[in-house]
N, C-alpha and C. Protein backbone atom coordinates (compact mmCIF):
# COMPACT_ATOMS: atom_id res chain seq x y z
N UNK A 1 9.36 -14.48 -3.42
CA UNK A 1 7.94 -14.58 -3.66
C UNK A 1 7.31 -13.21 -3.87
N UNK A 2 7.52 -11.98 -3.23
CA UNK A 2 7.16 -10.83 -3.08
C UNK A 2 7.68 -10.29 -4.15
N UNK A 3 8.59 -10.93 -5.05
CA UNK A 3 9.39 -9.85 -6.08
C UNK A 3 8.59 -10.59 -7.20
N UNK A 4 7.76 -11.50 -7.36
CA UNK A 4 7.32 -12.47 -8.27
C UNK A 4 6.28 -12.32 -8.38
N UNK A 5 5.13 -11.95 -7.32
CA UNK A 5 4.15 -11.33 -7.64
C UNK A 5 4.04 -9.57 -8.18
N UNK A 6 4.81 -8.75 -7.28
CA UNK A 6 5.05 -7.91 -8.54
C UNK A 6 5.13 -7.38 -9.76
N UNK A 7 5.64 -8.80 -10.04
CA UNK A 7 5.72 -8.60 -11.70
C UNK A 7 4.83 -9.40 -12.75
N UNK A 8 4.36 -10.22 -12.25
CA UNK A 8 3.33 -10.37 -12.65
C UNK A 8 2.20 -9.75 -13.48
N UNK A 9 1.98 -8.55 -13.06
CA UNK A 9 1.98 -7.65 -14.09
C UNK A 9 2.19 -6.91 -15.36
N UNK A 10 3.30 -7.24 -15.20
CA UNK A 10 4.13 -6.84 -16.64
C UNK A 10 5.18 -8.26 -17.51
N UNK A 11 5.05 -9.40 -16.39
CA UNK A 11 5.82 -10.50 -17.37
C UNK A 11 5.31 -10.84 -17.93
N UNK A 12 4.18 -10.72 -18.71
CA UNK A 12 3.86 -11.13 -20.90
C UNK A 12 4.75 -10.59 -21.43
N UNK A 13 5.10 -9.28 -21.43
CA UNK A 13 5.33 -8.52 -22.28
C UNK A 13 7.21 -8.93 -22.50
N UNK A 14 7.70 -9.53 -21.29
CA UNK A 14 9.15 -9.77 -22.21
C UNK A 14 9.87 -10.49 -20.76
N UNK A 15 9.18 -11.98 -20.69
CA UNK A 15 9.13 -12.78 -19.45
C UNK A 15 10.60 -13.01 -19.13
N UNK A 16 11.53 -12.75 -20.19
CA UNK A 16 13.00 -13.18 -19.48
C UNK A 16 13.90 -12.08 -18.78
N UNK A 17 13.18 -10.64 -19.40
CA UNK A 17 13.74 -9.45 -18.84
C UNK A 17 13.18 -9.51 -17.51
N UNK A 18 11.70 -9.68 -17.29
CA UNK A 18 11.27 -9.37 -16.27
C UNK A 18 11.79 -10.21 -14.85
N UNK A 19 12.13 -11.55 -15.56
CA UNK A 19 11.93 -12.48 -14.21
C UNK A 19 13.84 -11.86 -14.06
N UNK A 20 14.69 -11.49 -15.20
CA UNK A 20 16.01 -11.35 -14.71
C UNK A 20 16.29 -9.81 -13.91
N UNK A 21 15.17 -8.91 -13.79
CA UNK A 21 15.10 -7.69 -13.12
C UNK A 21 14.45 -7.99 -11.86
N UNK A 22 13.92 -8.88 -11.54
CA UNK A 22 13.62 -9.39 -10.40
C UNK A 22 14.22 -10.27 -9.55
N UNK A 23 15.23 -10.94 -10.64
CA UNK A 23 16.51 -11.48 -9.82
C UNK A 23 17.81 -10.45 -9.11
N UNK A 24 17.89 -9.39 -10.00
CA UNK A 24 19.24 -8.84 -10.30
C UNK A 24 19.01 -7.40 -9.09
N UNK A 25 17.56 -7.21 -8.91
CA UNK A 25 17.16 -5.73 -8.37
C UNK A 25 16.69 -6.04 -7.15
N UNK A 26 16.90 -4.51 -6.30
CA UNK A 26 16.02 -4.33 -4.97
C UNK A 26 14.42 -4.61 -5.09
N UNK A 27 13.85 -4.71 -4.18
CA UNK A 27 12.52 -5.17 -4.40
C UNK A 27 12.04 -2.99 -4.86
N UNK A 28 13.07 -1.88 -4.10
CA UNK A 28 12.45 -1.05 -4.17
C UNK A 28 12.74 -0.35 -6.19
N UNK A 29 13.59 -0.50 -6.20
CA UNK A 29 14.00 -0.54 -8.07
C UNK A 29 13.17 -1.70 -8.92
N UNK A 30 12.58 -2.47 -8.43
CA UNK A 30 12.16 -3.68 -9.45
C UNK A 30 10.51 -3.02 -9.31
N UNK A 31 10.12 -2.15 -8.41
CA UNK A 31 8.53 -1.32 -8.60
C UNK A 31 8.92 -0.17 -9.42
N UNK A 32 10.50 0.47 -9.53
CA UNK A 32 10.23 1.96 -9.79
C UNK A 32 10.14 1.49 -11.66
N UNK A 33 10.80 0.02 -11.91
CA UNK A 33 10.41 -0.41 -12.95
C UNK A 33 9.58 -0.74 -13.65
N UNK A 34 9.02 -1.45 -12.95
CA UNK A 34 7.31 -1.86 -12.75
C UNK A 34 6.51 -0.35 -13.33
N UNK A 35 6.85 0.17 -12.41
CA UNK A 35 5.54 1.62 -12.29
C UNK A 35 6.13 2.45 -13.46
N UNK A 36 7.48 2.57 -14.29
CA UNK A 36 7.41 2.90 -15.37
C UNK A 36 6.44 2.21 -16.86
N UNK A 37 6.29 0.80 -16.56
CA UNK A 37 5.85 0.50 -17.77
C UNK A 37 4.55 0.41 -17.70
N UNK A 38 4.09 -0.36 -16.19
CA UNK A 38 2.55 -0.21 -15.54
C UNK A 38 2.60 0.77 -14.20
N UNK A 39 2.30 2.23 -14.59
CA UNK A 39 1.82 2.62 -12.96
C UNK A 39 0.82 2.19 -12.58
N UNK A 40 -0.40 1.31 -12.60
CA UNK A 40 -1.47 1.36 -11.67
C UNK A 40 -0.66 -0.37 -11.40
N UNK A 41 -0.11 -0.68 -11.90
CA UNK A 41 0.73 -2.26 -10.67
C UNK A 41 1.40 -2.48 -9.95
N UNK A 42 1.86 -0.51 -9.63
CA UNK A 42 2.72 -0.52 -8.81
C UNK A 42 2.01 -0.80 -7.17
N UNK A 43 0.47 0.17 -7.30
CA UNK A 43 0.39 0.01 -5.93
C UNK A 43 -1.62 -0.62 -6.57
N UNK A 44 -1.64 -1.97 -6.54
CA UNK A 44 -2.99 -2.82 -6.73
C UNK A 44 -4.00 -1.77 -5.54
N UNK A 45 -5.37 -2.21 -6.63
CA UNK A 45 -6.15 -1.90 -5.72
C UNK A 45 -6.11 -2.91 -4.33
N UNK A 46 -6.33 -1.74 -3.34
CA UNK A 46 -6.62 -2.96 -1.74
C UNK A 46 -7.73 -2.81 -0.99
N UNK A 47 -8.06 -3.49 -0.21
CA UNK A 47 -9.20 -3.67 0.80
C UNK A 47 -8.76 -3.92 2.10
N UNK A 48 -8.24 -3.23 2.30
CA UNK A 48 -7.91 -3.90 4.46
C UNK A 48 -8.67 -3.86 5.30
N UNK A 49 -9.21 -5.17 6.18
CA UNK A 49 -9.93 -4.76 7.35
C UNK A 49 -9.44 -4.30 8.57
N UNK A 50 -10.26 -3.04 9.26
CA UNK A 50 -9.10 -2.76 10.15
C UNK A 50 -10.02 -2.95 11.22
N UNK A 51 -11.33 -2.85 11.41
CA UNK A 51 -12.28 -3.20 12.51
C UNK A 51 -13.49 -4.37 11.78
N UNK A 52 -14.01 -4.92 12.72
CA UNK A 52 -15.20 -5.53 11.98
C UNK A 52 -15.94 -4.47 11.37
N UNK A 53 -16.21 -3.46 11.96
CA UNK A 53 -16.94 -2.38 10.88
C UNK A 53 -16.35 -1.49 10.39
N UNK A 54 -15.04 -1.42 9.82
CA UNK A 54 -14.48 -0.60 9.38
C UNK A 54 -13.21 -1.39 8.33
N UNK A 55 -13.10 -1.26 7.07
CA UNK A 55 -12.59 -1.39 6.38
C UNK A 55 -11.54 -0.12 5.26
N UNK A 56 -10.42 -0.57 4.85
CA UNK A 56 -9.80 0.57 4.20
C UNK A 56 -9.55 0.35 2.84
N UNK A 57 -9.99 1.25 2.17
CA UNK A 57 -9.79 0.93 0.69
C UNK A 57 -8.99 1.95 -0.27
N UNK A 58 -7.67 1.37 -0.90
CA UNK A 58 -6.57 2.04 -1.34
C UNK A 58 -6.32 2.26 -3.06
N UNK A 59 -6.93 2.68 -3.86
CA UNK A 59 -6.64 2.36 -5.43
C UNK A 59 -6.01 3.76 -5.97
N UNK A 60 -5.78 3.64 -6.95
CA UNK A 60 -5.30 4.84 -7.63
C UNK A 60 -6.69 5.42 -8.51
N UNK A 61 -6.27 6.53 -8.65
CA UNK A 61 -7.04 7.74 -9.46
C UNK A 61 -6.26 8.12 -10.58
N UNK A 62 -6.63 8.83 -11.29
CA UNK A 62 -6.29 9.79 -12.40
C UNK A 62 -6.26 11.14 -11.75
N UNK A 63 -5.66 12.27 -12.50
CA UNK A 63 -6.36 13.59 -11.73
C UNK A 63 -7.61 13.68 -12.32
N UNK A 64 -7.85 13.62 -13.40
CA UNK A 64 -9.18 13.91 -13.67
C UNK A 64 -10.31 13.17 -12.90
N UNK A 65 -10.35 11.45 -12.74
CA UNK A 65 -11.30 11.11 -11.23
C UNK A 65 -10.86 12.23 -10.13
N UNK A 66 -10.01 12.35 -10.28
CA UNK A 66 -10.19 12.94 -8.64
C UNK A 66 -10.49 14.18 -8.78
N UNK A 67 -10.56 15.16 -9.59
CA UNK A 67 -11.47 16.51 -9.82
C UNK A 67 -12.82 16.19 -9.63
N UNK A 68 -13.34 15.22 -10.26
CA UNK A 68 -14.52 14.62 -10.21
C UNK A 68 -15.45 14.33 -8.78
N UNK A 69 -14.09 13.74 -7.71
CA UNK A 69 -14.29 13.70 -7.01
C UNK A 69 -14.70 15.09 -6.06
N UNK A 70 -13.37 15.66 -6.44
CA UNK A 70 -13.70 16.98 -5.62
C UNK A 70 -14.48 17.75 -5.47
N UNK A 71 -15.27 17.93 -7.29
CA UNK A 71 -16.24 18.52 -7.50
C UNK A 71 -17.96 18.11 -6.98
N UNK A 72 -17.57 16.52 -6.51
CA UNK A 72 -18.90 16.67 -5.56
C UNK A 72 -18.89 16.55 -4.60
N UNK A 73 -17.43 16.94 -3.91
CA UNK A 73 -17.29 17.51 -2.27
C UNK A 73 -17.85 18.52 -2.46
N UNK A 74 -16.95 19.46 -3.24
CA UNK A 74 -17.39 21.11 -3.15
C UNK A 74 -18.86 21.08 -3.29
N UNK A 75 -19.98 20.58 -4.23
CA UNK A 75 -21.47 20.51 -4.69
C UNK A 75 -22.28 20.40 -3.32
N UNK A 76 -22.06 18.50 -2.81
CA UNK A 76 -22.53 18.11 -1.78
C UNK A 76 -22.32 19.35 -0.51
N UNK A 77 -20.88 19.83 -0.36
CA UNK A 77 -20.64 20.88 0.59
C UNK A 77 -21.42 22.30 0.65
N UNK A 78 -21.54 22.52 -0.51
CA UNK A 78 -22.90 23.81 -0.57
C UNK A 78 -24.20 23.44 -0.32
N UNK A 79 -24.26 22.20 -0.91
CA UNK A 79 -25.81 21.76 -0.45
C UNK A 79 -26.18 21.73 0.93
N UNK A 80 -25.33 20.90 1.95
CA UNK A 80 -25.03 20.95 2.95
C UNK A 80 -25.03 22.47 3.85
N UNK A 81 -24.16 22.80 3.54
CA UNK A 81 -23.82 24.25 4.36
C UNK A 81 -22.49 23.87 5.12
N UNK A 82 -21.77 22.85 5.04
CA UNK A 82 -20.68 22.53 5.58
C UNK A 82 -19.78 21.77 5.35
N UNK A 83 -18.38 21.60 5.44
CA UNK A 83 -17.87 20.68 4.53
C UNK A 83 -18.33 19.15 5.15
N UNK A 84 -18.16 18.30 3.94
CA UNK A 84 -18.29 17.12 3.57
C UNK A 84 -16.75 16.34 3.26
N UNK A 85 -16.87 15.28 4.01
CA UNK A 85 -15.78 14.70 4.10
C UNK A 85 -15.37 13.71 2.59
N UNK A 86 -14.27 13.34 2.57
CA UNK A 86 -14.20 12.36 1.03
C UNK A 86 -14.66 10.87 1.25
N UNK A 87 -15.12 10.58 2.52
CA UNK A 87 -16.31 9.21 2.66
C UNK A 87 -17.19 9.57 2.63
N UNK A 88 -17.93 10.48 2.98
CA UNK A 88 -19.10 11.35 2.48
C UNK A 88 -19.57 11.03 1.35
N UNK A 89 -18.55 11.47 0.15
CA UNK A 89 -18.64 12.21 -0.92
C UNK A 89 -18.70 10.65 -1.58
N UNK A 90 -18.28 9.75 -1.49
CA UNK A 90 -18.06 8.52 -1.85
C UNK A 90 -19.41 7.62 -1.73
N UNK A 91 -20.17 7.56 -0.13
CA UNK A 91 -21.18 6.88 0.01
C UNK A 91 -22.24 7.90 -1.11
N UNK A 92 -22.55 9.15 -0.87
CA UNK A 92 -23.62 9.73 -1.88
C UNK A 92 -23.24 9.54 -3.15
N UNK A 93 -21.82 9.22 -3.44
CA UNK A 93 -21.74 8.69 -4.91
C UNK A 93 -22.31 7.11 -5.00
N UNK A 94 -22.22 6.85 -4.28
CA UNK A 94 -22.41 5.13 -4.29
C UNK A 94 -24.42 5.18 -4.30
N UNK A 95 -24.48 5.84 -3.06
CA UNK A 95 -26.17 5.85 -3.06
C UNK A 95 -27.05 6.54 -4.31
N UNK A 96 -26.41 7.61 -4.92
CA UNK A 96 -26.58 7.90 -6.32
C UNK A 96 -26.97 6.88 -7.34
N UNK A 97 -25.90 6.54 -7.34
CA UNK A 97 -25.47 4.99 -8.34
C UNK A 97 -26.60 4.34 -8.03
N UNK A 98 -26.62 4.01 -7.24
CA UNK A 98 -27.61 2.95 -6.91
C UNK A 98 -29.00 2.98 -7.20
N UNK A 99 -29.14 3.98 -6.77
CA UNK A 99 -30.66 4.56 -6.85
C UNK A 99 -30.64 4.83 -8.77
N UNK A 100 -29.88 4.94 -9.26
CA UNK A 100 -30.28 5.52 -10.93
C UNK A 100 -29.79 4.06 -11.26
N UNK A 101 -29.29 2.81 -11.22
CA UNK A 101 -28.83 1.60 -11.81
C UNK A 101 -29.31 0.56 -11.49
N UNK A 102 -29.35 0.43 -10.02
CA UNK A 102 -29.88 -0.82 -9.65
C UNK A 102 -31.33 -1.44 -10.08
N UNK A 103 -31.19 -3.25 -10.74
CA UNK A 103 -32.17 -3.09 -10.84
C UNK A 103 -33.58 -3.52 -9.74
N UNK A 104 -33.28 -3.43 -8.74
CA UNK A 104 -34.01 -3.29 -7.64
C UNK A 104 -35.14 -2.09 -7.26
N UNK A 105 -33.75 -1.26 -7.23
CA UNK A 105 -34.13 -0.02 -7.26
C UNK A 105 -35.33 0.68 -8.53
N UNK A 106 -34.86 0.13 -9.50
CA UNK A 106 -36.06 0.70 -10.88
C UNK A 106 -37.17 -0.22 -11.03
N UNK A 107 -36.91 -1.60 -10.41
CA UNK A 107 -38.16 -1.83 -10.32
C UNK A 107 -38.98 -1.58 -9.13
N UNK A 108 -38.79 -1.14 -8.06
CA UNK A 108 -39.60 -0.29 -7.08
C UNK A 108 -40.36 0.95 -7.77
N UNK A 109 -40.00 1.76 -8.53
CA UNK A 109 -39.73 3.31 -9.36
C UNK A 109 -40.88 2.50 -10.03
N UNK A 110 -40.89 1.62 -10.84
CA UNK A 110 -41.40 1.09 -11.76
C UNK A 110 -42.78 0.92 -10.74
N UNK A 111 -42.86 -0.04 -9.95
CA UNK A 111 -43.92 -0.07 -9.32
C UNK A 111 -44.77 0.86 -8.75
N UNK A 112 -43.82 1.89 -8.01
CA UNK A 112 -44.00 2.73 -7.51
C UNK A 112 -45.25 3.92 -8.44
N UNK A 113 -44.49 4.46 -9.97
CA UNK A 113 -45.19 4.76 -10.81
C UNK A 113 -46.68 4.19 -11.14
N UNK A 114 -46.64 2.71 -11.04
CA UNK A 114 -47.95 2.42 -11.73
C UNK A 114 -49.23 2.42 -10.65
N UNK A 115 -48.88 2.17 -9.23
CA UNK A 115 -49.64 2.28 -8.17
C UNK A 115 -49.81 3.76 -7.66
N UNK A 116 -48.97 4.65 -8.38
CA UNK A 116 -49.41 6.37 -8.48
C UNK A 116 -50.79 6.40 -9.58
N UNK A 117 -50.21 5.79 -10.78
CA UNK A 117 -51.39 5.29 -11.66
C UNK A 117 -52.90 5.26 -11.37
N UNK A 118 -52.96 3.72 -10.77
CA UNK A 118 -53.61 2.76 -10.90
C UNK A 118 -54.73 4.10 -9.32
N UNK A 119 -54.25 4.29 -8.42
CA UNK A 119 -54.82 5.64 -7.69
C UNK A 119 -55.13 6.80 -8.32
N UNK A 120 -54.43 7.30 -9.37
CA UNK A 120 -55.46 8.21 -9.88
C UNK A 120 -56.86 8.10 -10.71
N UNK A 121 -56.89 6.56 -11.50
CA UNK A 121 -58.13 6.35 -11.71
C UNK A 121 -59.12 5.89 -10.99
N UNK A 122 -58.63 5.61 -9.74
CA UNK A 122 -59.51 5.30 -8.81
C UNK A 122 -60.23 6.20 -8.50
C-alpha cells in the first residue's frame, strides 16, 4: 500500500514500468526513482499536529524561495535589532499577504479611506 501511493505520482506517465518498480524495488530505491523523475513527490507537502496548538508543516522549496526567505529574516532582523526566527519570518509574511490581498482587509482600507473623507468635509 505504501509503495502504491508513492507512485502515484508518476504512474501516467508509463503505468506498467511504474507499478513493476514498485513490485521489483525497496520501498527506499522505488523514492530515489520517484525523486529522479518527480523531486517534489518524493517528500509531499505535510501538516502534522503535534499539540492542539501547535502544528508542523514540511514542503519543499527551491533555493531561490528560500533566499527569499532569508532575505526577509535578514530585513525583518534589522528592523528589529535582533534576530528573527524562520516562524517569525513566515507569520509577517503571511500577515503581509493578508493585509495587501485579503478581501476583508481592502474593504476595511476602503472604508476606512472614505470615513477619513467624509470627516474632512465635515
Amino acid at each position: 500500500m505504501s509503495k502504491a501511493r508513492r507512485i502515484v505520482a508518476v504512474v501516467q506517465e508509463n503505468p506498467k514500468e511504474w507499478i513493476e518498480k514498485a513490485r521489483s524495488l525497496t520501498q527506499r530505491k522505488l523514492e530515489v526513482e520517484i525523486a529522479k523523475v518527480n523531486p517534489r513527490a518524493a517528500l509531499p507537502d505535510r501538516t502534522r499536529v503535534l499539540t492542539p496548538d501547535l502544528v508542523e508543516n514540511r514542503f519543499i522549496a527551491t533555493k531561490e524561495e528560500e533566499e527569499l526567505v532569508k532575505r526577509v529574516i535578514d530585513l525583518e532582523s534589522q528592523r528589529q535589532s535582533r534576530a528573527v526566527t524562520r516562524q517569525e519570518a513566515h507569520i509577517i509574511m503571511a500577515k503581509l499577504y493578508l493585509k495587501m490581498h485579503d478581501p476583508i482587509e481592502k474593504a476595511k482600507r476602503h472604508l476606512d479611506r472614505k470615513n477619513s473623507a467624509l470627516r474632512q468635509l465635515c
